[in-house]
C-alpha atoms as a PDB file:
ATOM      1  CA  UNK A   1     190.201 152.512  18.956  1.00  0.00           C
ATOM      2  CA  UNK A   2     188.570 153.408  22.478  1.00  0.00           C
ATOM      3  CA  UNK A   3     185.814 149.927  23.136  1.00  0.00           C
ATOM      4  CA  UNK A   4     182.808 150.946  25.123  1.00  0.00           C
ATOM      5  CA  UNK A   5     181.993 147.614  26.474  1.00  0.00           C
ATOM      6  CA  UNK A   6     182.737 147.425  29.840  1.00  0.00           C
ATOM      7  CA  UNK A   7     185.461 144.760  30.853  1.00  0.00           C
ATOM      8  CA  UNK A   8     187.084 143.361  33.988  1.00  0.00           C
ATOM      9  CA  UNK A   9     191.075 142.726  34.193  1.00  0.00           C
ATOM     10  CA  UNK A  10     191.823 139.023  36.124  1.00  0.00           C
ATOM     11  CA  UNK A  11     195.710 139.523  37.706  1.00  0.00           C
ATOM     12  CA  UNK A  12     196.769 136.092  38.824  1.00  0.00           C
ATOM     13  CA  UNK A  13     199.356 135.034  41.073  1.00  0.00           C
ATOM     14  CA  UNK A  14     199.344 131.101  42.666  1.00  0.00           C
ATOM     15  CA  UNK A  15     201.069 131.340  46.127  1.00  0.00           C
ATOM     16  CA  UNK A  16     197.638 133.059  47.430  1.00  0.00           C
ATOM     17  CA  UNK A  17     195.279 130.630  45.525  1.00  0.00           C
ATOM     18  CA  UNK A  18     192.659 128.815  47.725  1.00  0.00           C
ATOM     19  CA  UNK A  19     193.125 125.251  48.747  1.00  0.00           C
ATOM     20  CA  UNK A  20     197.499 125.755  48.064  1.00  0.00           C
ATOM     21  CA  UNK A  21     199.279 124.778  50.780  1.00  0.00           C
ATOM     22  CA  UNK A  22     202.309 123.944  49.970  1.00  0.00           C
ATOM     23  CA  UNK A  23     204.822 125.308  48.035  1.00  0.00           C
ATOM     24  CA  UNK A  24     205.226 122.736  45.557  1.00  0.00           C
ATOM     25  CA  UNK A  25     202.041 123.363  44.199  1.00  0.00           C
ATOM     26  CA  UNK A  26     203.580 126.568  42.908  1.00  0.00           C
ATOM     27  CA  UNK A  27     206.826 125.387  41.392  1.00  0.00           C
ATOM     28  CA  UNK A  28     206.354 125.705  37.933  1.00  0.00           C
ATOM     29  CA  UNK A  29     207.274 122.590  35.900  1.00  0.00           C
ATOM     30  CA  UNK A  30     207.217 120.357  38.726  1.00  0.00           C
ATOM     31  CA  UNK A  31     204.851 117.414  39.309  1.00  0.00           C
ATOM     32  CA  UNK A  32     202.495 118.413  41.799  1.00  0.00           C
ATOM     33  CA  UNK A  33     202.093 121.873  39.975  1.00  0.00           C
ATOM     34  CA  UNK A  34     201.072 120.269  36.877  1.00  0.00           C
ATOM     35  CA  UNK A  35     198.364 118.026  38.263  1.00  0.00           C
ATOM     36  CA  UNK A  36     197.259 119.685  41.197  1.00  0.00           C
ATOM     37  CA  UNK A  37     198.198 123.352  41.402  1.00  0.00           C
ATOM     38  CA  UNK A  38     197.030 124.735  38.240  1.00  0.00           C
ATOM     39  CA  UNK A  39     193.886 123.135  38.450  1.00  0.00           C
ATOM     40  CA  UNK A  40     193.383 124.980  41.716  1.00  0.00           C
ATOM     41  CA  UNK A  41     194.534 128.339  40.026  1.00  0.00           C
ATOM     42  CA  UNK A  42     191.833 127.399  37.468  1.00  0.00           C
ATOM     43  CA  UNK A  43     188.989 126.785  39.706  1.00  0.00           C
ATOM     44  CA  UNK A  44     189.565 130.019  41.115  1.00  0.00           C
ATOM     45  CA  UNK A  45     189.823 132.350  38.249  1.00  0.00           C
ATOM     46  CA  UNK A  46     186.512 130.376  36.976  1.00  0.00           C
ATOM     47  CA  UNK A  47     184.393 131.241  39.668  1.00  0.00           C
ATOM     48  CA  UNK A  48     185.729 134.989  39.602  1.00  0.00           C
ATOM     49  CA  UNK A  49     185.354 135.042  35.646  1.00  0.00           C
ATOM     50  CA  UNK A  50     181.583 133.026  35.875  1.00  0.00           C
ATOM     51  CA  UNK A  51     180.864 135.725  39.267  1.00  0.00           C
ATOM     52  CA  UNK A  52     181.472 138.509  36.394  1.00  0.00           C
ATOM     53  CA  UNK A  53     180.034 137.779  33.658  1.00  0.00           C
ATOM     54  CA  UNK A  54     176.724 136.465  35.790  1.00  0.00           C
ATOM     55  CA  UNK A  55     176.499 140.421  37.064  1.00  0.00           C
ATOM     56  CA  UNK A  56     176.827 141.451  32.906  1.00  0.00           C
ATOM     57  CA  UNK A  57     179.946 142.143  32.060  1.00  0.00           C
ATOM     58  CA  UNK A  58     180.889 139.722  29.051  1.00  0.00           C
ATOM     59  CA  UNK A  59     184.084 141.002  28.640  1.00  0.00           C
ATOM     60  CA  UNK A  60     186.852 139.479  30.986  1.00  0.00           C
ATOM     61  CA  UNK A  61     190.758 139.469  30.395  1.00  0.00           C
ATOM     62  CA  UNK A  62     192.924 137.721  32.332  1.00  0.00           C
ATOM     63  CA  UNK A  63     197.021 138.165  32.793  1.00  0.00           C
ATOM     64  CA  UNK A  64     199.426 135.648  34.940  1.00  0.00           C
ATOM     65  CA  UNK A  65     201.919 137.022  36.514  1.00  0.00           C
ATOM     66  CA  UNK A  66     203.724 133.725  38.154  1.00  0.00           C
ATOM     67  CA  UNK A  67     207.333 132.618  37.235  1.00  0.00           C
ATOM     68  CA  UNK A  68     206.920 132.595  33.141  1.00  0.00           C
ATOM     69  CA  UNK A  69     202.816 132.607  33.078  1.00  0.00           C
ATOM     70  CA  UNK A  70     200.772 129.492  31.960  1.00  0.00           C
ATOM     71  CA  UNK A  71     199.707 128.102  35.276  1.00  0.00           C
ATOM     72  CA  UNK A  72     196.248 127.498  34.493  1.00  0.00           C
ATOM     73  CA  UNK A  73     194.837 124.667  32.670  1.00  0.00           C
ATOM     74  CA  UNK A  74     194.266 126.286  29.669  1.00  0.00           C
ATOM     75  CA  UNK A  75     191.558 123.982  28.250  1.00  0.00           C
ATOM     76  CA  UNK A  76     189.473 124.112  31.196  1.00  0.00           C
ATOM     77  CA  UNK A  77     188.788 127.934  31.761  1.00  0.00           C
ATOM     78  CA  UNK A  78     185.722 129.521  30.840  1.00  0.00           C
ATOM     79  CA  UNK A  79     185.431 130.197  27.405  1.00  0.00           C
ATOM     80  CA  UNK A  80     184.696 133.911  27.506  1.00  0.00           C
ATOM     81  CA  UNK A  81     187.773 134.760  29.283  1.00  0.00           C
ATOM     82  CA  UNK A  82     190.262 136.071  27.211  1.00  0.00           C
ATOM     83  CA  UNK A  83     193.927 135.040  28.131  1.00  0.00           C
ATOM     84  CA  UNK A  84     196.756 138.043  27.554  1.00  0.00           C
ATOM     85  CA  UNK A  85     200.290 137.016  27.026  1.00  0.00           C
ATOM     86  CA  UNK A  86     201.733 136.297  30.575  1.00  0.00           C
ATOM     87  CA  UNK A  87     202.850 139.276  32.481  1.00  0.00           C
ATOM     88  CA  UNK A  88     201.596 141.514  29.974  1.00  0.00           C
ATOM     89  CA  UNK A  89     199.515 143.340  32.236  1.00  0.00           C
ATOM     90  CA  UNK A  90     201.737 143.721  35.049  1.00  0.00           C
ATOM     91  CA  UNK A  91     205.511 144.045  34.014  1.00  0.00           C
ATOM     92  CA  UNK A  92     206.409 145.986  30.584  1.00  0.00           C
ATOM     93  CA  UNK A  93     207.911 142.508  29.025  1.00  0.00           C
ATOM     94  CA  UNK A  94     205.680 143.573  26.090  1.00  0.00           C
ATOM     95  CA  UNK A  95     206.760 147.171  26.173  1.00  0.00           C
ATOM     96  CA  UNK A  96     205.372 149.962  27.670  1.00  0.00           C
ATOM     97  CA  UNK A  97     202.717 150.820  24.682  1.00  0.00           C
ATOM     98  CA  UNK A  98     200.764 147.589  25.735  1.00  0.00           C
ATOM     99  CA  UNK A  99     199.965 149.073  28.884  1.00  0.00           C
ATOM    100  CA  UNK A 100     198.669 152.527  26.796  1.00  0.00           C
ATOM    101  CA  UNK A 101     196.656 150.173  24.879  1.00  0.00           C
ATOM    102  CA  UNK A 102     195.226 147.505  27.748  1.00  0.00           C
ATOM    103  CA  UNK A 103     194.279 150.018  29.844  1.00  0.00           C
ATOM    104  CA  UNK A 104     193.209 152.679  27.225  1.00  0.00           C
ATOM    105  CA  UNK A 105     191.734 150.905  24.905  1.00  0.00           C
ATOM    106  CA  UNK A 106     189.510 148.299  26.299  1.00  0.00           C
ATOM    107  CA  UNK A 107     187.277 149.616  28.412  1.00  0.00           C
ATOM    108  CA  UNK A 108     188.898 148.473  31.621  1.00  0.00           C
ATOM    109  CA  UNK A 109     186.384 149.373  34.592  1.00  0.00           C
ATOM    110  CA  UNK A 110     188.347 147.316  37.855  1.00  0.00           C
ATOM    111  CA  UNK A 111     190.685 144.788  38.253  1.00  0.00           C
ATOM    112  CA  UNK A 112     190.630 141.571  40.536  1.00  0.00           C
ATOM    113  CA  UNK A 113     193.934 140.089  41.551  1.00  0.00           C
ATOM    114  CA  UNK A 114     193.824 136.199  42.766  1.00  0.00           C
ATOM    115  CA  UNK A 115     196.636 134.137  44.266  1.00  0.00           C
ATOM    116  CA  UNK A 116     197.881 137.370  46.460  1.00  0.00           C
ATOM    117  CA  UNK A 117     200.525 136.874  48.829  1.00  0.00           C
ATOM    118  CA  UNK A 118     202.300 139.498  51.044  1.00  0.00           C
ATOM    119  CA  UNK A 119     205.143 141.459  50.346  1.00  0.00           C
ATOM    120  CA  UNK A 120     208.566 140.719  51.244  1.00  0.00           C
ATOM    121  CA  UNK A 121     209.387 141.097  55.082  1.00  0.00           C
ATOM    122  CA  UNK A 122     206.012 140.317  55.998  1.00  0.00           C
ATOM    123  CA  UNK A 123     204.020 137.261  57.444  1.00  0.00           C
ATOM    124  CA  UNK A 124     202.138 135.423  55.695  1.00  0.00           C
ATOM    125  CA  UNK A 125     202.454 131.876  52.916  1.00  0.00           C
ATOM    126  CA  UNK A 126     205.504 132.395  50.664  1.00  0.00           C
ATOM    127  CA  UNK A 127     205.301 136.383  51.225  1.00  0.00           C
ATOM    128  CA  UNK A 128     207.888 137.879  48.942  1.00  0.00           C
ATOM    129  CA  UNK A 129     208.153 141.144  46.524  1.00  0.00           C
ATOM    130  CA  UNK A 130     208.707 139.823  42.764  1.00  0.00           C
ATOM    131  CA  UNK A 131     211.675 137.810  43.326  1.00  0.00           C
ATOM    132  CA  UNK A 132     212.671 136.501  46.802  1.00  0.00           C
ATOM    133  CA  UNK A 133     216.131 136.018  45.463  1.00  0.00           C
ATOM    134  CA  UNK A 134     216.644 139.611  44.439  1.00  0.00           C
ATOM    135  CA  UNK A 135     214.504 142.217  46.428  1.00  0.00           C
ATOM    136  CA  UNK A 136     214.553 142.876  50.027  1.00  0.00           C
ATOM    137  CA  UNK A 137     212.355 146.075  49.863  1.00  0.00           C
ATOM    138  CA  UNK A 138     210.378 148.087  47.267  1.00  0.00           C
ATOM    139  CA  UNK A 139     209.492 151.599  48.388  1.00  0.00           C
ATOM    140  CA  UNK A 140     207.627 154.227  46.483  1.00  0.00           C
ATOM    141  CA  UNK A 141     207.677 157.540  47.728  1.00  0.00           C
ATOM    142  CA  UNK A 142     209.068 156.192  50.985  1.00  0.00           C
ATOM    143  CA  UNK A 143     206.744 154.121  51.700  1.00  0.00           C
ATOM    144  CA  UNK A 144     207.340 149.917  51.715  1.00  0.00           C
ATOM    145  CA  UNK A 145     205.056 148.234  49.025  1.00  0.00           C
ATOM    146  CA  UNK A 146     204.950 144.794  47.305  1.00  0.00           C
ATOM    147  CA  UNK A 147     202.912 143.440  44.174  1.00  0.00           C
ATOM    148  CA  UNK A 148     199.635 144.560  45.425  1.00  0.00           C
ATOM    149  CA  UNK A 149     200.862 148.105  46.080  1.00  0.00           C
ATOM    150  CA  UNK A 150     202.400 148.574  42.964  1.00  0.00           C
ATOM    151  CA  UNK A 151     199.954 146.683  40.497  1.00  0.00           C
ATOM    152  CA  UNK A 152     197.210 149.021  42.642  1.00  0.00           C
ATOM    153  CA  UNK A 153     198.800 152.243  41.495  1.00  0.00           C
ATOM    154  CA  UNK A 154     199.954 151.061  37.922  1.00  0.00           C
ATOM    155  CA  UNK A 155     195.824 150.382  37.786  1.00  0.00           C
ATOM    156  CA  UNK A 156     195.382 153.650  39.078  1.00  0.00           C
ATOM    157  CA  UNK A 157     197.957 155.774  37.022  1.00  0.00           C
ATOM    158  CA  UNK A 158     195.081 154.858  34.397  1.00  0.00           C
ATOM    159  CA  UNK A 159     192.057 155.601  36.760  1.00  0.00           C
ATOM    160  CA  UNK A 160     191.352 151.929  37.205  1.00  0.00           C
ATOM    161  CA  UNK A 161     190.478 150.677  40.655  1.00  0.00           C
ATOM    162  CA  UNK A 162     191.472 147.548  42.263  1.00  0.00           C
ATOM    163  CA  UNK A 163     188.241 146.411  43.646  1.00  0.00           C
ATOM    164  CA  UNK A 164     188.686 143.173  45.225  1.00  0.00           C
ATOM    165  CA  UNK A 165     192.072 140.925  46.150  1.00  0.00           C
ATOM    166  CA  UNK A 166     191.978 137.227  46.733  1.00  0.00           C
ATOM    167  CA  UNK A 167     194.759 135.546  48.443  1.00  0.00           C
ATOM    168  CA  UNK A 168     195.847 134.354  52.033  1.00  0.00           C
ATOM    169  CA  UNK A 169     194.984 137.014  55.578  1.00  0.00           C
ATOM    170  CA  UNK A 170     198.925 139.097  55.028  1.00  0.00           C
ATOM    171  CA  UNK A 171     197.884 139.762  51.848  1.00  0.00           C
ATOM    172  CA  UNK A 172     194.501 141.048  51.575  1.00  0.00           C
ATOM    173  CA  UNK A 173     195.386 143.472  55.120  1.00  0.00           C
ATOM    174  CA  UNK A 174     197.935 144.251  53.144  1.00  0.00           C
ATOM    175  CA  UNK A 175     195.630 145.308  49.982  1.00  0.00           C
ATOM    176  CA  UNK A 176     193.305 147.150  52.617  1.00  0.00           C
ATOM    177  CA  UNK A 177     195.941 149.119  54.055  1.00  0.00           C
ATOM    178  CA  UNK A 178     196.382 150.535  50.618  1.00  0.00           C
ATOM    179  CA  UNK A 179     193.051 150.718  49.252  1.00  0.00           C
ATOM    180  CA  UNK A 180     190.284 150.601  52.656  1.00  0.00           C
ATOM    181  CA  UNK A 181     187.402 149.924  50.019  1.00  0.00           C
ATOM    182  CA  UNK A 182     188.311 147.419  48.482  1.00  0.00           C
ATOM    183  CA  UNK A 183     186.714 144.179  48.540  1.00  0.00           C
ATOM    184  CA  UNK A 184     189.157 142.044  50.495  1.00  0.00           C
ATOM    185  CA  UNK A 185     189.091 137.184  50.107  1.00  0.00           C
ATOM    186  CA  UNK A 186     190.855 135.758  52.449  1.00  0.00           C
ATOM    187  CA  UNK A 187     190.811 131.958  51.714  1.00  0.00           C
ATOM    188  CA  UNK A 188     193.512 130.813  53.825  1.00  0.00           C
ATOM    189  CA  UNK A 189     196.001 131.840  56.857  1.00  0.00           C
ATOM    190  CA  UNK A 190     199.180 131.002  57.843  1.00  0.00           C
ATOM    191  CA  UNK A 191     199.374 129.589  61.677  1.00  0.00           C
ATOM    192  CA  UNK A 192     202.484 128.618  63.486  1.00  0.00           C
ATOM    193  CA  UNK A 193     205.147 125.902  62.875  1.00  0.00           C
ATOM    194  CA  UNK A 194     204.018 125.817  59.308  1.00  0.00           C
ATOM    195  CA  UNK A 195     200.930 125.253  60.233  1.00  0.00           C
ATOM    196  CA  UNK A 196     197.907 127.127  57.380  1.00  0.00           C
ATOM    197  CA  UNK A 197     194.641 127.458  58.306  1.00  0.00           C
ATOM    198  CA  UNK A 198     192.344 127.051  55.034  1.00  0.00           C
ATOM    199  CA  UNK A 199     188.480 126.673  53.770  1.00  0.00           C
ATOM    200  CA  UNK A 200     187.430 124.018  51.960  1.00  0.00           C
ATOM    201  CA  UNK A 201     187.407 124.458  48.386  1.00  0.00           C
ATOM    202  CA  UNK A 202     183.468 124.996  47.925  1.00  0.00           C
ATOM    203  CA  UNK A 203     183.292 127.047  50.719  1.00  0.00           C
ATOM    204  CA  UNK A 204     186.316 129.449  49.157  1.00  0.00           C
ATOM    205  CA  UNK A 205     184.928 129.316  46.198  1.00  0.00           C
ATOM    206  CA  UNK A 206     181.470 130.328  47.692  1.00  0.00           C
ATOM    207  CA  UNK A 207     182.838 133.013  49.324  1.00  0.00           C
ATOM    208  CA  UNK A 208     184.586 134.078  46.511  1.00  0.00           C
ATOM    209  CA  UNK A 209     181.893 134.337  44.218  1.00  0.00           C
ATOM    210  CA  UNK A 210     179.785 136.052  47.031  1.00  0.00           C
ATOM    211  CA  UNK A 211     182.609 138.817  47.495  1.00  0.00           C
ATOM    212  CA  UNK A 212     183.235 139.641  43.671  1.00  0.00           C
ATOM    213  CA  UNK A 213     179.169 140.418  43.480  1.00  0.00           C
ATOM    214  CA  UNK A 214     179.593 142.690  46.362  1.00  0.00           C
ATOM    215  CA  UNK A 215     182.838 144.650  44.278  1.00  0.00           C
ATOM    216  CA  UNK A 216     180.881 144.679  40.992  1.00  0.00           C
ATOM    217  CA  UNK A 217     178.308 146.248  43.058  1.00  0.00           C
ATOM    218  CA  UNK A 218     179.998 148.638  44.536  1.00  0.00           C
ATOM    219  CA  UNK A 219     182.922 149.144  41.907  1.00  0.00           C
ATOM    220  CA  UNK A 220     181.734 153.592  41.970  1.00  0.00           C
ATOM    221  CA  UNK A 221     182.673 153.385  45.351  1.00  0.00           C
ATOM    222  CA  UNK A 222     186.163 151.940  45.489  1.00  0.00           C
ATOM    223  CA  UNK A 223     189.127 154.520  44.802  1.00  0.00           C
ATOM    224  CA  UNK A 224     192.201 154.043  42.522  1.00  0.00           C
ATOM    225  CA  UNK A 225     195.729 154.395  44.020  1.00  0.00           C
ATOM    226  CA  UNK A 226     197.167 157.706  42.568  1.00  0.00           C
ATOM    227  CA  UNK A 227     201.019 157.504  43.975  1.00  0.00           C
ATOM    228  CA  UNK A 228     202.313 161.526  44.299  1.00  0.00           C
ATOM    229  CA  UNK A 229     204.260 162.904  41.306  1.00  0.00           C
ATOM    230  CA  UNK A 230     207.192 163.314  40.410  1.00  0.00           C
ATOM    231  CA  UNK A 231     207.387 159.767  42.115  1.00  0.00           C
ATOM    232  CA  UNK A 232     210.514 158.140  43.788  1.00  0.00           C
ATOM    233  CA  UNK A 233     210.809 154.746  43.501  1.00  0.00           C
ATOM    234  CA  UNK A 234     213.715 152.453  45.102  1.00  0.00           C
ATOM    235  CA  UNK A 235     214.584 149.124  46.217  1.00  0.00           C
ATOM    236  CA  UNK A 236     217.104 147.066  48.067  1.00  0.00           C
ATOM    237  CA  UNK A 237     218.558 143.788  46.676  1.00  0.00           C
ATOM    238  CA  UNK A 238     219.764 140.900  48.875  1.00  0.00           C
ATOM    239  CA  UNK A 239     223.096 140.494  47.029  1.00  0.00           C
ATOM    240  CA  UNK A 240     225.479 143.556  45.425  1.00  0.00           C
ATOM    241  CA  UNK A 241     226.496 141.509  42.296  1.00  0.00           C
ATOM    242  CA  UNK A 242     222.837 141.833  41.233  1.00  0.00           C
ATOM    243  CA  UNK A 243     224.334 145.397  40.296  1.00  0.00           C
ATOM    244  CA  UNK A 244     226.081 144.794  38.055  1.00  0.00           C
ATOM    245  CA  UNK A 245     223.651 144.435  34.692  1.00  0.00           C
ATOM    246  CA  UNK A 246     222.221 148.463  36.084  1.00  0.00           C
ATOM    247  CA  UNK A 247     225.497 150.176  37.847  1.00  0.00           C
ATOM    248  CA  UNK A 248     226.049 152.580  34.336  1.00  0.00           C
ATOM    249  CA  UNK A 249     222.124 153.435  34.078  1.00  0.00           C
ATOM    250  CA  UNK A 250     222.302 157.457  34.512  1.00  0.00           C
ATOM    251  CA  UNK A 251     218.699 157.113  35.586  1.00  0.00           C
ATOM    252  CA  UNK A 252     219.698 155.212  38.154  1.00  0.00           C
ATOM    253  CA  UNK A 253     221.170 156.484  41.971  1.00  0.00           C
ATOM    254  CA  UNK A 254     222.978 153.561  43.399  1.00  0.00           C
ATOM    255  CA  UNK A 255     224.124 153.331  47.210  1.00  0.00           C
ATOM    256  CA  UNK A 256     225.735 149.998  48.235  1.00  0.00           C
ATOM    257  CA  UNK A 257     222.783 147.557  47.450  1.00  0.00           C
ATOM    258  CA  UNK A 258     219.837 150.370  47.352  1.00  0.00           C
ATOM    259  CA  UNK A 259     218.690 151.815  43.604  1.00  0.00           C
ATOM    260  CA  UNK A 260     217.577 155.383  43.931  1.00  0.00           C
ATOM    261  CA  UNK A 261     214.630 155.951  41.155  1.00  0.00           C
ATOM    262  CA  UNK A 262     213.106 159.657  40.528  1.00  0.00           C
ATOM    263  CA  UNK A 263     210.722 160.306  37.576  1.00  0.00           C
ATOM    264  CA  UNK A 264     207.901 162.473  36.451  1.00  0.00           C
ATOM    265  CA  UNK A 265     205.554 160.176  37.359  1.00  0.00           C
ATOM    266  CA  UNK A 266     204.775 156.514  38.427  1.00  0.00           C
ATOM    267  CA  UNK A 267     204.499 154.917  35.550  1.00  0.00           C
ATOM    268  CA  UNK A 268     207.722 156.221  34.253  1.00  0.00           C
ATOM    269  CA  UNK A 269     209.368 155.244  37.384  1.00  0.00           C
ATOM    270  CA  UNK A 270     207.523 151.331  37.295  1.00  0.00           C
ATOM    271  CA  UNK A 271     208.849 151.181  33.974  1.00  0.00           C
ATOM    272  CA  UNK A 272     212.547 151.848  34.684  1.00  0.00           C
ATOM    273  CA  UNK A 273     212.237 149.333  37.905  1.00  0.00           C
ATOM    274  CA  UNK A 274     211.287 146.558  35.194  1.00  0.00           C
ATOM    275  CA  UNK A 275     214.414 147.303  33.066  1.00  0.00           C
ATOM    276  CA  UNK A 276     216.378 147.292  36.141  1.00  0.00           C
ATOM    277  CA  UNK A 277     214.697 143.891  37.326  1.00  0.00           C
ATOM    278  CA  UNK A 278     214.733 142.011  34.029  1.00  0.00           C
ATOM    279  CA  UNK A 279     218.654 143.141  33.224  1.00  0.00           C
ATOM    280  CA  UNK A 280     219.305 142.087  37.026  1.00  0.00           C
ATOM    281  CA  UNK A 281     217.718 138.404  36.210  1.00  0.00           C
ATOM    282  CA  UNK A 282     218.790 138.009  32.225  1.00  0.00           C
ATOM    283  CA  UNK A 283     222.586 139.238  33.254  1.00  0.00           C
END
């Protein structure tokens, strides 16, 4: 059953998060992640959720996307945000029918992704695409995307906008390459030597908060990413034994380390890159 209340979708990575420097903060499990890194993660998707629901939309979901989900401090997010199974929203862990019904079914208007970092090959903190272990490139339809890019036109397979992207300066040019209206955060920069350029917390958080009015506001004016059909999807991985798991799919074109996808559409072709990927990590 279709819900007419309008809702916003929260897409959280951590490597982008404000104030996250360093890349322990963004090991799951470790020390410094549990008692420093999710609680910036939190922060974040609080003032996004408390931005929201101050313009009058009650309804806000939220899906984490990082390593196996629950970076956030569960206890301490708002209490109107409602927290989707990990990954649910972006990868088709809980089958493909959970999309139909997310983005069907609930009255999805926009989505905000926090955390953002920049695809593989490019500058940036920590930029990878997925899995820095597995994927050298993604392209669809020739062109060279990463998480933004592909989350942007699962979102717009279902005539959902992206309307604003939160994360460090690679990422969010990245995002407005794709999309040129949409509401770009950049809360931090990566120098040289290692070197990151950041705001303090209140003043990312201020700017935050001032930038997700200005995409509520203007949410009519912000276009979805409709990829061309049929769609072509394909990717490199680093290492050839990551074949292995996928070599006998027949939807599948493999040369040397490249996977050829073609398919009606992309959602078809998203949803066969997330068998390949999960087979490729579970062996």
């Amino acid at each position: 059953m279709k819900h007419e209340e309008k809702a916003i979708l929260i897409l959280s990575d951590m490597e982008g998060v404000s104030g996250l420097i360093d890349k322990r903060l963004a090991y799951s499990g470790a020390p410094f992640w549990k008692e420093y890194g999710r609680h910036l993660l939190t922060e974040d998707i609080n003032v996004i959720a408390g931005t929201v629901f101050s313009m009058g939309i009650k309804r806000i979901y939220l899906s984490e996307s990082h390593n196996m989900g629950k970076n956030t401090v569960t206890e301490n997010l708002l209490p109107f945000i409602s927290v989707l199974p990990p990954h649910s929203a972006q990868t088709n862990m809980q089958g493909r029918n959970y999309w139909e019904h997310l983005y069907r079914d609930n009255g999805v208007i926009g989505a905000i992704m926090v955390g953002c970092h920049a695809m593989a090959g490019d500058s940036g903190f920590l930029p990878h695409s997925w899995d820095s272990n597995v994927f050298e490139y993604i392209k669809v339809n020739e062109e060279v995307v990463g998480e933004i890019g592909l989350m942007a036109g699962l979102l717009g397979y279902y005539n959902i906008p992206l309307i604003s992207v939160i994360g460090d300066e690679a990422a969010t040019k990245e995002a407005v390459n794709i999309i040129p209206e949409i509401v770009e955060v950049t809360v931090k920069r990566a120098e040289k030597d290692n070197w990151i350029s950041i705001l303090t917390p209140d003043a990312a958080h201020e700017l935050i908060s001032k930038k997700i009015c200005e995409a509520i506001k203007n949410i009519s004016n912000i276009k979805y990413l409709k990829f061309k059909e049929p769609a072509k999807l394909h990717f490199k991985v680093k290492k050839e034994e990551c074949l292995s798991s996928i070599e006998k799919d027949r939807r599948l074109r493999i040369e040397k380390q490249i996977v050829h996808i073609e398919a009606s559409n992309f959602l078809e072709a998203y949803d066969i890159f997330w068998d390949c990927y999960l087979r490729m990590i579970m062996g």
